[in-house]
N, C-alpha and C. Protein backbone atom coordinates (compact mmCIF):
# COMPACT_ATOMS: atom_id res chain seq x y z
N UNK A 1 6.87 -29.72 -4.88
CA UNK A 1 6.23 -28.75 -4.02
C UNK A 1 4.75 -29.08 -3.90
N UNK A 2 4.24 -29.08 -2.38
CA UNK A 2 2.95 -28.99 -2.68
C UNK A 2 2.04 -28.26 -3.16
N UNK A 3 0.86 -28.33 -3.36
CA UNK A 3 -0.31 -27.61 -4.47
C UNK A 3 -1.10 -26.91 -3.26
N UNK A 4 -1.52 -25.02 -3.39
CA UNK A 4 -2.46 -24.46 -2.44
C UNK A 4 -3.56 -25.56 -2.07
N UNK A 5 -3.93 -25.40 -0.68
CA UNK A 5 -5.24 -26.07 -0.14
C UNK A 5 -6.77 -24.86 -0.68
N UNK A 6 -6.31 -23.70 -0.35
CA UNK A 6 -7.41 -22.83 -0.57
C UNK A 6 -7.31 -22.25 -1.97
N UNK A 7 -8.04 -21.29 -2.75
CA UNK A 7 -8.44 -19.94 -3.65
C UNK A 7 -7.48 -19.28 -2.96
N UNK A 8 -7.24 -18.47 -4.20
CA UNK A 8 -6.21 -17.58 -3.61
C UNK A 8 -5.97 -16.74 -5.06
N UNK A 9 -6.72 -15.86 -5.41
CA UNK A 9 -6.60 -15.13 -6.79
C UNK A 9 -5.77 -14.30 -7.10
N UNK A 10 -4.93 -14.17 -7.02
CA UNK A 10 -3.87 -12.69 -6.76
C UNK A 10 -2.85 -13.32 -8.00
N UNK A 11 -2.76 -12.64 -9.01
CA UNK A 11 -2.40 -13.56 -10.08
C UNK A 11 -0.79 -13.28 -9.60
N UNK A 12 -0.33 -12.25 -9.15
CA UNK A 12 0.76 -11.10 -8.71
C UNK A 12 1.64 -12.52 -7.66
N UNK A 13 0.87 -12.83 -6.68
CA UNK A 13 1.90 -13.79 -5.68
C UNK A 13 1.84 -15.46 -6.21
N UNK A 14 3.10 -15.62 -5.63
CA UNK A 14 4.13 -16.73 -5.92
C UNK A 14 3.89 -17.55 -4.31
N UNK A 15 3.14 -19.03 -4.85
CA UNK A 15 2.78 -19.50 -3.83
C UNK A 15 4.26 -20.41 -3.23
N UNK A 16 4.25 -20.54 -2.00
CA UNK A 16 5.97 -21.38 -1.42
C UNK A 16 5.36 -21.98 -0.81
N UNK A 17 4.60 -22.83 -0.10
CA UNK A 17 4.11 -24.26 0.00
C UNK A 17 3.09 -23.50 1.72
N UNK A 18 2.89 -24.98 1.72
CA UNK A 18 2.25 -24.78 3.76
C UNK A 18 3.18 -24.64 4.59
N UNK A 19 2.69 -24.33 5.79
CA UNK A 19 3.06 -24.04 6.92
C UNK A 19 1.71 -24.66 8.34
N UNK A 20 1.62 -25.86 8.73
CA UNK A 20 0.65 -25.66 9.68
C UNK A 20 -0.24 -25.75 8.26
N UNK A 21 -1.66 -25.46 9.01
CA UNK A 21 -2.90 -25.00 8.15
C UNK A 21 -3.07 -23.97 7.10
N UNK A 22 -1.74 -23.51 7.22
CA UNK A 22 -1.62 -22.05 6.35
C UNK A 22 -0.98 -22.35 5.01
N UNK A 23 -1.41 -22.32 3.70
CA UNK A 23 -1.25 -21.52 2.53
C UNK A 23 -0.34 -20.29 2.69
N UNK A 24 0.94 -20.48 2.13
CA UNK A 24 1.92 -19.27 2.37
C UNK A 24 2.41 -19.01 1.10
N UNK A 25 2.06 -17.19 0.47
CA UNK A 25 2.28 -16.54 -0.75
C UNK A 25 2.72 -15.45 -0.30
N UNK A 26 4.06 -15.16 -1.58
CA UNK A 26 4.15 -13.65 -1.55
C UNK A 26 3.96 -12.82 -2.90
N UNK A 27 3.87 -11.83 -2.55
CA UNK A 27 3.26 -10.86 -3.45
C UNK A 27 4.12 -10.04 -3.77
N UNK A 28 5.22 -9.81 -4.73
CA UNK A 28 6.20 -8.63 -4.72
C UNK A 28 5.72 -7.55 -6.14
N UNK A 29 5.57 -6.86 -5.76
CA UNK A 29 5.56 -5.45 -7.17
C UNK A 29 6.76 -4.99 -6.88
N UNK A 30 7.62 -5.16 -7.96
CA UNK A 30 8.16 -4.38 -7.85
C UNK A 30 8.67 -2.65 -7.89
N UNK A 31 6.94 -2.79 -8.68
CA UNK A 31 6.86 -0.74 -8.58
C UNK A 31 7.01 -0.06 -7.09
N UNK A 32 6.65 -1.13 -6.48
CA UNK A 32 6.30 -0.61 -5.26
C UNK A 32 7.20 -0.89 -4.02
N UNK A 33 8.33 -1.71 -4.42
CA UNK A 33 9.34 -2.17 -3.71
C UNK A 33 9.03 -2.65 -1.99
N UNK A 34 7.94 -3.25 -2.28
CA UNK A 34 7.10 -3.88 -1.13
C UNK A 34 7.17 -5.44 -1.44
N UNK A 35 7.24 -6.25 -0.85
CA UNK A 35 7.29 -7.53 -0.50
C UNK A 35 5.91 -7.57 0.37
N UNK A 36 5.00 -8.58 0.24
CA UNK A 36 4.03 -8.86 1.08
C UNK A 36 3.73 -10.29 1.79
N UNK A 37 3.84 -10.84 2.76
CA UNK A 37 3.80 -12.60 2.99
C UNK A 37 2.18 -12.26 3.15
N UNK A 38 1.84 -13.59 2.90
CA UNK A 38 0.30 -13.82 3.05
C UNK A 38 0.25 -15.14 3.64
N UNK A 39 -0.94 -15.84 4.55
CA UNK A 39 -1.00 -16.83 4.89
C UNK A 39 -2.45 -16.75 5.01
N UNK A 40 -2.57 -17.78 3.76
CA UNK A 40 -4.08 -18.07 3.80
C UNK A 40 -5.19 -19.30 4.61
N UNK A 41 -6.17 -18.92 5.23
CA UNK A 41 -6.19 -20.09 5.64
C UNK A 41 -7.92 -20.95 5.55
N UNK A 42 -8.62 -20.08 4.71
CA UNK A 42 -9.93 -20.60 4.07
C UNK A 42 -9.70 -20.06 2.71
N UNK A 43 -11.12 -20.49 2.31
CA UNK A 43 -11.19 -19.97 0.66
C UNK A 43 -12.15 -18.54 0.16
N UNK A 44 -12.48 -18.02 1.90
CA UNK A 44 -13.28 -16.84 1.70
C UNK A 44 -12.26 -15.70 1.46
N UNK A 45 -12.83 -14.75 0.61
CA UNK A 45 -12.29 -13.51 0.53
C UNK A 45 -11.37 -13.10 1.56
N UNK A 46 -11.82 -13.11 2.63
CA UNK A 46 -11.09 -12.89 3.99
C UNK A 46 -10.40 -13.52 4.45
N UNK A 47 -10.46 -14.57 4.20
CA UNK A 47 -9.45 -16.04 4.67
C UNK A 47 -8.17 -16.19 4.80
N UNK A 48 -7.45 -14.94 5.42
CA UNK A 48 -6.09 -14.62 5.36
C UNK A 48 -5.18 -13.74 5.88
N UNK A 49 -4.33 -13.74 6.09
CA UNK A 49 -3.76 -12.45 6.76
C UNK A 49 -1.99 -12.08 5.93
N UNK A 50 -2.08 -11.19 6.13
CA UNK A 50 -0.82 -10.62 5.42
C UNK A 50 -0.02 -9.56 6.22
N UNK A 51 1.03 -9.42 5.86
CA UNK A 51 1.88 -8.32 6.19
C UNK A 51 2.88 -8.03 5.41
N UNK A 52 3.43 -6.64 4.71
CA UNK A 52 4.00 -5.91 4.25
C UNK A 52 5.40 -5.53 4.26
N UNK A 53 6.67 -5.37 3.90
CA UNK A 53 7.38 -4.75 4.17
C UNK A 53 8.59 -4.08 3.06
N UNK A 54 9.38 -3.65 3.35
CA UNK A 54 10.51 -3.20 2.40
C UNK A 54 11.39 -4.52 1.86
N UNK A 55 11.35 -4.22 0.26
CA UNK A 55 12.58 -5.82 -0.46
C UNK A 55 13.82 -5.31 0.30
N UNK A 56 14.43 -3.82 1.06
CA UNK A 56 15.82 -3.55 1.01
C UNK A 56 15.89 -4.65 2.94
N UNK A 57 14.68 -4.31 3.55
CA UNK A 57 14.34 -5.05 4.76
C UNK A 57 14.57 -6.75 4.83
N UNK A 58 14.03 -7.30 3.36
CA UNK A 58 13.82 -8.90 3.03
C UNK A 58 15.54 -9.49 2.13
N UNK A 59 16.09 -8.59 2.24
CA UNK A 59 17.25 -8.50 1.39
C UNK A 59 18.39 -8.95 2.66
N UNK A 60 18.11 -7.91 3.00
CA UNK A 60 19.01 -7.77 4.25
C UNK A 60 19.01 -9.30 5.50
N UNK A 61 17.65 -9.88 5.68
CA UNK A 61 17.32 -10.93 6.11
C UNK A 61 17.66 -12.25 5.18
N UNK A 62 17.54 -12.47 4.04
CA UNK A 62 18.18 -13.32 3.21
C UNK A 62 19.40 -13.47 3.55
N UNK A 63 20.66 -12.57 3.28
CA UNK A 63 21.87 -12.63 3.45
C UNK A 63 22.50 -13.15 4.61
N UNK A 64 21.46 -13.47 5.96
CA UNK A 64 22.00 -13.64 7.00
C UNK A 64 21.96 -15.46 6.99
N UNK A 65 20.27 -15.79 6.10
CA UNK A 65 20.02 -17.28 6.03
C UNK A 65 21.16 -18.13 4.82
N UNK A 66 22.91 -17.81 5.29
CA UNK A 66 23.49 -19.02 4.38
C UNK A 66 23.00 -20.72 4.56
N UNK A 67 22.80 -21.09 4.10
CA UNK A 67 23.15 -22.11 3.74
C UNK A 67 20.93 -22.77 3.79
N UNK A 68 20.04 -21.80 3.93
CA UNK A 68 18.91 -21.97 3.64
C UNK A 68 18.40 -21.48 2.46
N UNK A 69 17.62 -22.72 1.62
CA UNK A 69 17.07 -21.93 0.40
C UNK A 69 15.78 -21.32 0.53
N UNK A 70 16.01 -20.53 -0.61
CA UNK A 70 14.98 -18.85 -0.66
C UNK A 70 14.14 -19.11 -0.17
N UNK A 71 13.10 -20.51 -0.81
CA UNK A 71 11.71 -20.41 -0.14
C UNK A 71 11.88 -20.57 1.25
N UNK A 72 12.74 -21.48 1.79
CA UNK A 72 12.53 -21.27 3.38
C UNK A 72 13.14 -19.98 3.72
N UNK A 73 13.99 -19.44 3.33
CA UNK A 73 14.02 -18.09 4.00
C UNK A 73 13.10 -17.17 3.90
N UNK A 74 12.51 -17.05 2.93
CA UNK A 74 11.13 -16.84 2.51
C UNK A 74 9.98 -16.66 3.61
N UNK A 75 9.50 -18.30 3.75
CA UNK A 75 8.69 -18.15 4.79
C UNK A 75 9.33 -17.86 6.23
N UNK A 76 10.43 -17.86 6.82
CA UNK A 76 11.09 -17.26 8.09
C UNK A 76 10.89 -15.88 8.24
N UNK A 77 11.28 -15.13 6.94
CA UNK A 77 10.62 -13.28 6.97
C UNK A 77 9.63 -13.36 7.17
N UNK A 78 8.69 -13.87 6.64
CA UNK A 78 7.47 -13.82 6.38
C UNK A 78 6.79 -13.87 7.98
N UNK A 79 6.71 -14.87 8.67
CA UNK A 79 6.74 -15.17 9.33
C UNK A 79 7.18 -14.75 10.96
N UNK A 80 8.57 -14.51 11.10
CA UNK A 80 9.25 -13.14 11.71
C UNK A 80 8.70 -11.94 12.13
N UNK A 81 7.99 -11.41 10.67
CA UNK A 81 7.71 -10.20 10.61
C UNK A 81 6.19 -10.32 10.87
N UNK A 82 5.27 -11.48 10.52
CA UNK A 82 3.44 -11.61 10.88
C UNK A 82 3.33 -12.76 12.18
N UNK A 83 4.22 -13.07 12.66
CA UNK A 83 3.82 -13.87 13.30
C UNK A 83 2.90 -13.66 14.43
N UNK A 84 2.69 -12.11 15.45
CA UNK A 84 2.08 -11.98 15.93
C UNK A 84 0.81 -11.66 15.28
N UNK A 85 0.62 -10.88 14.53
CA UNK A 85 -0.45 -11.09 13.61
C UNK A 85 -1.31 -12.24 13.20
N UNK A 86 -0.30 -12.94 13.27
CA UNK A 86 -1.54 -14.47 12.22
C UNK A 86 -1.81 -15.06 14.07
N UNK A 87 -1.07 -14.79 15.01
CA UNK A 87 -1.55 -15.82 15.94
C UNK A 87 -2.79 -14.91 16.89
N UNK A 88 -2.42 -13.61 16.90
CA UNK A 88 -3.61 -12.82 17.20
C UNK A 88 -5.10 -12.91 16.77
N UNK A 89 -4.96 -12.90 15.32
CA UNK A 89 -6.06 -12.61 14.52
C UNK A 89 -7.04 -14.46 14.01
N UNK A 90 -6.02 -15.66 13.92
CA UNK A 90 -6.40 -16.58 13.82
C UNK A 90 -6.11 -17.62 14.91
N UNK A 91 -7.59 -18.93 15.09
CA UNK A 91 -7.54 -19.14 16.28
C UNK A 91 -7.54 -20.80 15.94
């Protein structure tokens, strides 16, 4: 697997490789039964964008990806669910 390009302190997310220019981590608590994708894409504080959702939501999307492993299904939710986001917000 490759190694993050940027900082990325969140001791909490589990980095799953690049995408493009993007650094792609997720963040799961499970107290909180939130799943978060992140795609980082400098090393500033801000350097990133994320989006949120339900594990019963990321669960349900897994089961459909047979025959893809986790991390790529992984980044497909991830992705799916921010994609207008990261292309809005980064240029």
């Amino acid at each position: 697997m490759s190694m993050p390009r940027y900082v990325h302190d969140c001791t909490e997310c589990q980095f799953l490789g690049q995408v493009g220019k993007y650094d792609i981590y997720t963040c799961c608590r499970s107290s909180w039964n939130v799943l978060t994708g992140i795609a980082r894409f400098n090393d500033s504080g801000r350097g990133y964008v994320s989006c949120s959702f339900l594990q019963e939501d990321v669960d349900e999307m897994l089961k459909t990806c047979a025959g893809i492993t986790i991390t790529q299904a992984q980044i497909l939710v991830i992705f799916s669910k921010a994609r207008s986001l990261i292309l809005g917000m980064v240029t």
